[in-house]
C-alpha atoms as a PDB file:
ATOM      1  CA  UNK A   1      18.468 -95.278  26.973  1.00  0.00           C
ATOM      2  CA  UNK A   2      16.097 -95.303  30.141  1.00  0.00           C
ATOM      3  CA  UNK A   3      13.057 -93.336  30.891  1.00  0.00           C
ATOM      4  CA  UNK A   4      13.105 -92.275  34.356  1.00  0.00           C
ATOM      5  CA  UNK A   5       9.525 -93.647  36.027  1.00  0.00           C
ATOM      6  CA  UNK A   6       8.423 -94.293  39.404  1.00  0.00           C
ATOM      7  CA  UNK A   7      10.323 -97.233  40.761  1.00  0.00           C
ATOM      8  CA  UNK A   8      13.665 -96.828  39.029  1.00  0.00           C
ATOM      9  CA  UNK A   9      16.697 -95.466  40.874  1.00  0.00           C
ATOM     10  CA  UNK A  10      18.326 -92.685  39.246  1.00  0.00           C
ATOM     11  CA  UNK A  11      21.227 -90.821  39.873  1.00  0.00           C
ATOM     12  CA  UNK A  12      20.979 -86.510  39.719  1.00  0.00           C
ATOM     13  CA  UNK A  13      23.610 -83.699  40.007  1.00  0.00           C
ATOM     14  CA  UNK A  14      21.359 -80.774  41.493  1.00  0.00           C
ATOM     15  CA  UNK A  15      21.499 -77.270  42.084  1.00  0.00           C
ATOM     16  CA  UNK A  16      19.041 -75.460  44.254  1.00  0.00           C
ATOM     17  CA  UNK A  17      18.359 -71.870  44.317  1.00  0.00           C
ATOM     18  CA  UNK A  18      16.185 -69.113  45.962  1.00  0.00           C
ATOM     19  CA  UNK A  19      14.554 -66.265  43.441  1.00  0.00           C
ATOM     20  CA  UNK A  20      17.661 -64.179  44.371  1.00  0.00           C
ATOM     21  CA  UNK A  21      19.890 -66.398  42.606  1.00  0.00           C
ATOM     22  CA  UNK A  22      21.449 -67.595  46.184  1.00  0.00           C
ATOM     23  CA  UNK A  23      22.587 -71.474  46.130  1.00  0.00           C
ATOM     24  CA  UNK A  24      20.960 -73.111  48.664  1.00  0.00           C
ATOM     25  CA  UNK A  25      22.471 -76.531  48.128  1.00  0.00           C
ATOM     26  CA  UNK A  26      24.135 -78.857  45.010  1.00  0.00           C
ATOM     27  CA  UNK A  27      25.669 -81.322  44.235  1.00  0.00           C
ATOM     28  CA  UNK A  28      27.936 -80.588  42.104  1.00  0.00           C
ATOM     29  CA  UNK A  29      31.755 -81.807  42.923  1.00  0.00           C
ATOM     30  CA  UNK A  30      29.857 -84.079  45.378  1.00  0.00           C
ATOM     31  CA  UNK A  31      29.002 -87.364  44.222  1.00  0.00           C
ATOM     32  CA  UNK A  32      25.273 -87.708  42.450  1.00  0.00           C
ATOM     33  CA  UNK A  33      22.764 -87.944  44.598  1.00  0.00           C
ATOM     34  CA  UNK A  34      20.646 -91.278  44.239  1.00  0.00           C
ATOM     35  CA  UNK A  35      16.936 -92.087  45.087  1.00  0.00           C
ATOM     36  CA  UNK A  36      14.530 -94.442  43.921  1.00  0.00           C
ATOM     37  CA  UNK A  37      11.438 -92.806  42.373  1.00  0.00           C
ATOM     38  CA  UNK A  38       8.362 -92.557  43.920  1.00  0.00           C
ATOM     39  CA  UNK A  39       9.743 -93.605  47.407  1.00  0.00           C
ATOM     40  CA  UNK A  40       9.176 -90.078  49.415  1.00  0.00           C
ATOM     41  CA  UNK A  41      13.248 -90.278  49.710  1.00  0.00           C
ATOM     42  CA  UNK A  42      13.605 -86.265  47.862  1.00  0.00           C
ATOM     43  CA  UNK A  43      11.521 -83.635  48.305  1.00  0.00           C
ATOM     44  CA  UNK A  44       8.061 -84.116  46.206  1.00  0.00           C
ATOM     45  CA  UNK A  45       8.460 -81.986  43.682  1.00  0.00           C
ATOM     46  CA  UNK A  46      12.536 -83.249  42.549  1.00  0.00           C
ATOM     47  CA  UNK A  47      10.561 -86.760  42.777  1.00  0.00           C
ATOM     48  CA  UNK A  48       8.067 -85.393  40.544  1.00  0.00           C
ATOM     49  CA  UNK A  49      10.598 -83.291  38.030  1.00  0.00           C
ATOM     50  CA  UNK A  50      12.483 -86.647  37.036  1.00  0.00           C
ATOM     51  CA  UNK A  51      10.110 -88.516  35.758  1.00  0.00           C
ATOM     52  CA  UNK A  52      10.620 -88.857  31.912  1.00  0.00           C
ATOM     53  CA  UNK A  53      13.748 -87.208  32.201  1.00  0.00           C
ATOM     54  CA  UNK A  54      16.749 -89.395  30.291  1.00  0.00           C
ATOM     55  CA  UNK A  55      20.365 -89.729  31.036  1.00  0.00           C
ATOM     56  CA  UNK A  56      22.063 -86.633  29.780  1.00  0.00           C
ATOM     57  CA  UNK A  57      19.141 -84.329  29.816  1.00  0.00           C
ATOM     58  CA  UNK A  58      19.064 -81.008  32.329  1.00  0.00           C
ATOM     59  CA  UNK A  59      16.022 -79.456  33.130  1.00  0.00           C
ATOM     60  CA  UNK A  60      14.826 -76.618  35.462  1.00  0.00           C
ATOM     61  CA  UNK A  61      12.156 -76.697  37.392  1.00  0.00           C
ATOM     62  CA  UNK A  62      10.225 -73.961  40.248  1.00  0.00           C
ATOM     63  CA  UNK A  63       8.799 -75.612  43.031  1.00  0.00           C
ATOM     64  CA  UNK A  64       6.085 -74.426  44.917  1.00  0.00           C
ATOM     65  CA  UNK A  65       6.737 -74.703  48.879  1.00  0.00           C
ATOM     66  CA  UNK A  66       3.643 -77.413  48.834  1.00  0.00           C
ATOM     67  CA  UNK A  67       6.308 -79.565  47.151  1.00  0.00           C
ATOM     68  CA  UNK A  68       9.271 -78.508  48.645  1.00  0.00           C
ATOM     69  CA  UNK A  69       9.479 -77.795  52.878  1.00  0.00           C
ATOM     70  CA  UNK A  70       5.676 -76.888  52.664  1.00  0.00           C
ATOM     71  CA  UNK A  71       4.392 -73.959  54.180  1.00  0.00           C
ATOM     72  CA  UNK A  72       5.271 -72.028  57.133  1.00  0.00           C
ATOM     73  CA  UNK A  73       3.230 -73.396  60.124  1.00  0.00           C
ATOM     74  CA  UNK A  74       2.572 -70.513  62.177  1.00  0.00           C
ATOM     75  CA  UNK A  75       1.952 -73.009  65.395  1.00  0.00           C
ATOM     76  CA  UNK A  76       5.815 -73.866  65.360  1.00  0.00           C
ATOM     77  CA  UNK A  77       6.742 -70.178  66.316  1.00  0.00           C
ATOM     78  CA  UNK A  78       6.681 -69.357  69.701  1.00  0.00           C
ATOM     79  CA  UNK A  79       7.878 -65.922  71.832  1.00  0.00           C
ATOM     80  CA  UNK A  80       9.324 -66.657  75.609  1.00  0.00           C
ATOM     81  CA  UNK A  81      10.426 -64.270  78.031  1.00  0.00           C
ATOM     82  CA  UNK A  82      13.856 -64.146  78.308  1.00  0.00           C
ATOM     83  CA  UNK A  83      13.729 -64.292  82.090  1.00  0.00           C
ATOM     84  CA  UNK A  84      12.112 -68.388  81.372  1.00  0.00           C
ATOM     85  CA  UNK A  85      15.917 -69.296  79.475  1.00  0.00           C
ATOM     86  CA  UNK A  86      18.763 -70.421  81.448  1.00  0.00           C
ATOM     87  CA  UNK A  87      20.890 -67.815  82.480  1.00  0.00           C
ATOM     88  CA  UNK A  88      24.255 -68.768  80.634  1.00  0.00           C
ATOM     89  CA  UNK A  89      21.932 -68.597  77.378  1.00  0.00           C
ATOM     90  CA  UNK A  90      22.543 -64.978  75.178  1.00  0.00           C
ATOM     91  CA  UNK A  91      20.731 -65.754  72.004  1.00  0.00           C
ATOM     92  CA  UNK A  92      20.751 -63.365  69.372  1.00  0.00           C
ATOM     93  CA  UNK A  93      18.963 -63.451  65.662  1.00  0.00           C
ATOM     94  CA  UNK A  94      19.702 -66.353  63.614  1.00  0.00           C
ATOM     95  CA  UNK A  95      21.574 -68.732  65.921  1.00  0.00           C
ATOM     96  CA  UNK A  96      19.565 -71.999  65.716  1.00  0.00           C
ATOM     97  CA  UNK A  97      19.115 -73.543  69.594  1.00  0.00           C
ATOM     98  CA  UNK A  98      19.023 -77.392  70.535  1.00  0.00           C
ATOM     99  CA  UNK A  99      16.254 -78.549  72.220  1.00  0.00           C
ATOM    100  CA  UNK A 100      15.586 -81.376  73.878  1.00  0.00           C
ATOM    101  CA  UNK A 101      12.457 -82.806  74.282  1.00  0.00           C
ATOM    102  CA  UNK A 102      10.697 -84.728  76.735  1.00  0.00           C
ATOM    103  CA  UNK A 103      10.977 -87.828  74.970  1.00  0.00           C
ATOM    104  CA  UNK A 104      14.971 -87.621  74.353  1.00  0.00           C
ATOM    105  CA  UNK A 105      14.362 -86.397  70.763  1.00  0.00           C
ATOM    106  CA  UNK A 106      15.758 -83.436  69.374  1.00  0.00           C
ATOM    107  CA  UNK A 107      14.183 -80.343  68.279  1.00  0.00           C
ATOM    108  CA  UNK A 108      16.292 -77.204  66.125  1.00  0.00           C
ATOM    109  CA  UNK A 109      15.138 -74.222  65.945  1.00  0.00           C
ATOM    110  CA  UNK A 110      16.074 -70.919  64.801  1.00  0.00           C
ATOM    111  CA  UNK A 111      15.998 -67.299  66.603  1.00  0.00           C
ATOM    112  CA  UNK A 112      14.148 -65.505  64.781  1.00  0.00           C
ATOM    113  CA  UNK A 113      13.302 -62.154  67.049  1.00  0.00           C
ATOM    114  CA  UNK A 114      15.011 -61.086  69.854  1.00  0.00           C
ATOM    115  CA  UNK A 115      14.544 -57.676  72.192  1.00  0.00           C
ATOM    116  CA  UNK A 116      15.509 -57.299  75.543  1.00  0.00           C
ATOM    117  CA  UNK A 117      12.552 -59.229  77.189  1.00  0.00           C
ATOM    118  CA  UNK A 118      11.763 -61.703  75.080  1.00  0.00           C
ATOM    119  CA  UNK A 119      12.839 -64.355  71.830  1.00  0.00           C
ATOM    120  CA  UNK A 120      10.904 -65.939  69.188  1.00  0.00           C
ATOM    121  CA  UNK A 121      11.984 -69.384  68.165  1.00  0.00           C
ATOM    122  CA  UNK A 122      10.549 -71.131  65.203  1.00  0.00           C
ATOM    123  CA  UNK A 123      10.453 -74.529  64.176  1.00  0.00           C
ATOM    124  CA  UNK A 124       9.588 -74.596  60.823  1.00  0.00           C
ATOM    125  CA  UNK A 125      12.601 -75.619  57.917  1.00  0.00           C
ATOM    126  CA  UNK A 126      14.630 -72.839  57.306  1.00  0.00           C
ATOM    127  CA  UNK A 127      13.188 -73.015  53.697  1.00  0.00           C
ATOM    128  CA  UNK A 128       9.455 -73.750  54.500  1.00  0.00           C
ATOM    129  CA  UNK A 129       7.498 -71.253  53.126  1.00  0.00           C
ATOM    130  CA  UNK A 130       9.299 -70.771  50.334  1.00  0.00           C
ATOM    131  CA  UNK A 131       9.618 -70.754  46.149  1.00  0.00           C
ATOM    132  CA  UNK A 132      12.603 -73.053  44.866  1.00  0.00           C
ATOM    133  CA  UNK A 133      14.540 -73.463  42.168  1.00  0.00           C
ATOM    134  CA  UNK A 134      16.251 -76.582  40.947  1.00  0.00           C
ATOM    135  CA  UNK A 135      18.212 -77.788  37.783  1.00  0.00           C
ATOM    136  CA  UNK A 136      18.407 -81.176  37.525  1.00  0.00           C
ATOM    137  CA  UNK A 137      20.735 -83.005  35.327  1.00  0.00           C
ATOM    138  CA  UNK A 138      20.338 -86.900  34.910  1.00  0.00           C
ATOM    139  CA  UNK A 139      23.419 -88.912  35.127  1.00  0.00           C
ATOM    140  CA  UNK A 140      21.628 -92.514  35.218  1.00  0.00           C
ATOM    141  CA  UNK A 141      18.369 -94.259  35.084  1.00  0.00           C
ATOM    142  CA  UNK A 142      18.291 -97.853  36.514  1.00  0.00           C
ATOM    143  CA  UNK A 143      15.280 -99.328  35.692  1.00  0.00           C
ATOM    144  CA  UNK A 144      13.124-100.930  38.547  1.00  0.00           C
ATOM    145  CA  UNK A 145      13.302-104.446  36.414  1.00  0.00           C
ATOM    146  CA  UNK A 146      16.996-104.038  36.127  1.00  0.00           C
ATOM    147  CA  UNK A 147      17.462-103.607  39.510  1.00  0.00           C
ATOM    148  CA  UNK A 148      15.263-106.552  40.791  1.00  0.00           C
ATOM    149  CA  UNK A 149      17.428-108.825  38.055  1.00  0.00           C
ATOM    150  CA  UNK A 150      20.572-107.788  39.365  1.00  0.00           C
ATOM    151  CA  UNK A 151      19.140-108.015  42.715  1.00  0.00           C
ATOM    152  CA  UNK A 152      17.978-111.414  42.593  1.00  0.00           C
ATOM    153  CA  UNK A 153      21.430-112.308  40.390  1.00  0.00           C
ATOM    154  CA  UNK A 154      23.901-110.892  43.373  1.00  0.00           C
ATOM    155  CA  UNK A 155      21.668-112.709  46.039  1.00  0.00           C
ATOM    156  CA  UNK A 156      22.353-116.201  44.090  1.00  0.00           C
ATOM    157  CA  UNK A 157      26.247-115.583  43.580  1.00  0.00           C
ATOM    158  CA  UNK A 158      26.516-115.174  47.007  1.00  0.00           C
ATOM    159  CA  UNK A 159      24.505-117.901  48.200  1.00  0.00           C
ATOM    160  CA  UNK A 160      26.431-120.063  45.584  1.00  0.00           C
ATOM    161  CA  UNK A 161      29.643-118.906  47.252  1.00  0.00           C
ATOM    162  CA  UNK A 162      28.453-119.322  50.427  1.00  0.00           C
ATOM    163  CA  UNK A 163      27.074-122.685  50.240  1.00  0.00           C
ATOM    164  CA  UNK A 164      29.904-125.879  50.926  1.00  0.00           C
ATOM    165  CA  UNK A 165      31.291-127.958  48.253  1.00  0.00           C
ATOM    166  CA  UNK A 166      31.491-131.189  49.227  1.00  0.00           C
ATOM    167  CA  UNK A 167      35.327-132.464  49.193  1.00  0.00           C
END
């Protein structure tokens, strides 16, 4: 049995919670979710919470927003009149608004106030800011050596198969 450490892929089921018991997101009757430790793929503090688990084990873990969506960043709220928005646009508290930006990219963010003069939009993730719970249960632990073998082993076998045979 595998130790999960930095490196390794591993394979999670996941439930995540707020303090008032609301599910966030999981995984369950979705496949596992996989990620190689260590590789910024998950949010820190998951990345952090598997290490030494096993296959089989469950564990629970709190995670600070530092390690989760990080804080709220008070610079990515703004308030505009309503009199600056298009005309055609009515948006009311908790609709989330498409914006595009100069570059092309695209930029969500949520109503968070509205009055009849003005809106406030922020930017931040709809979690930042925020305590989070997760359980964690640990379905598999492929070793970084293990994959780098079977790496290396797949690569051959289809070299092999692709190379010609003389006749």
């Amino acid at each position: 049995m595998f130790v999960a450490k930095k490196g390794d892929t591993v394979k999670i089921h996941y439930t995540g919670t707020l303090k008032d018991g609301t599910v966030f997101d999981s995984s369950q009757d979705k496949q596992p979710l996989h990620f190689i430790v260590g590789q910024k793929e998950v949010l820190k503090g998951v990345d952090q919470a598997v290490i030494g688990m096993v296959p089989g084990e469950t564990k629970t873990v709190v995670l600070a927003p530092e390690v989760a969506y990080g804080a709220v960043k008070p610079e990515l709220i703004e308030t505009i009149a309503r009199e600056d928005l298009p005309a055609d646009l009515n948006p009311k508290i908790g609709n989330q608004i498409e914006i595009t930006r100069e570059d092309g990219s695209l930029l969500y963010v949520m109503v968070t106030a509205a009055d009849d003069t003005s809106i406030t939009l922020d930017a931040n993730h709809p979690l930042a800011g925020r305590e989070l719970t997760f359980e964690i249960h640990m379905q598999e632990v492929i070793p970084e050596a293990e994959q780098k073998k079977n790496g290396m082993t797949n690569m051959m076998v289809e070299q092999l198969k692709n190379q010609r045979r003389p006749n």
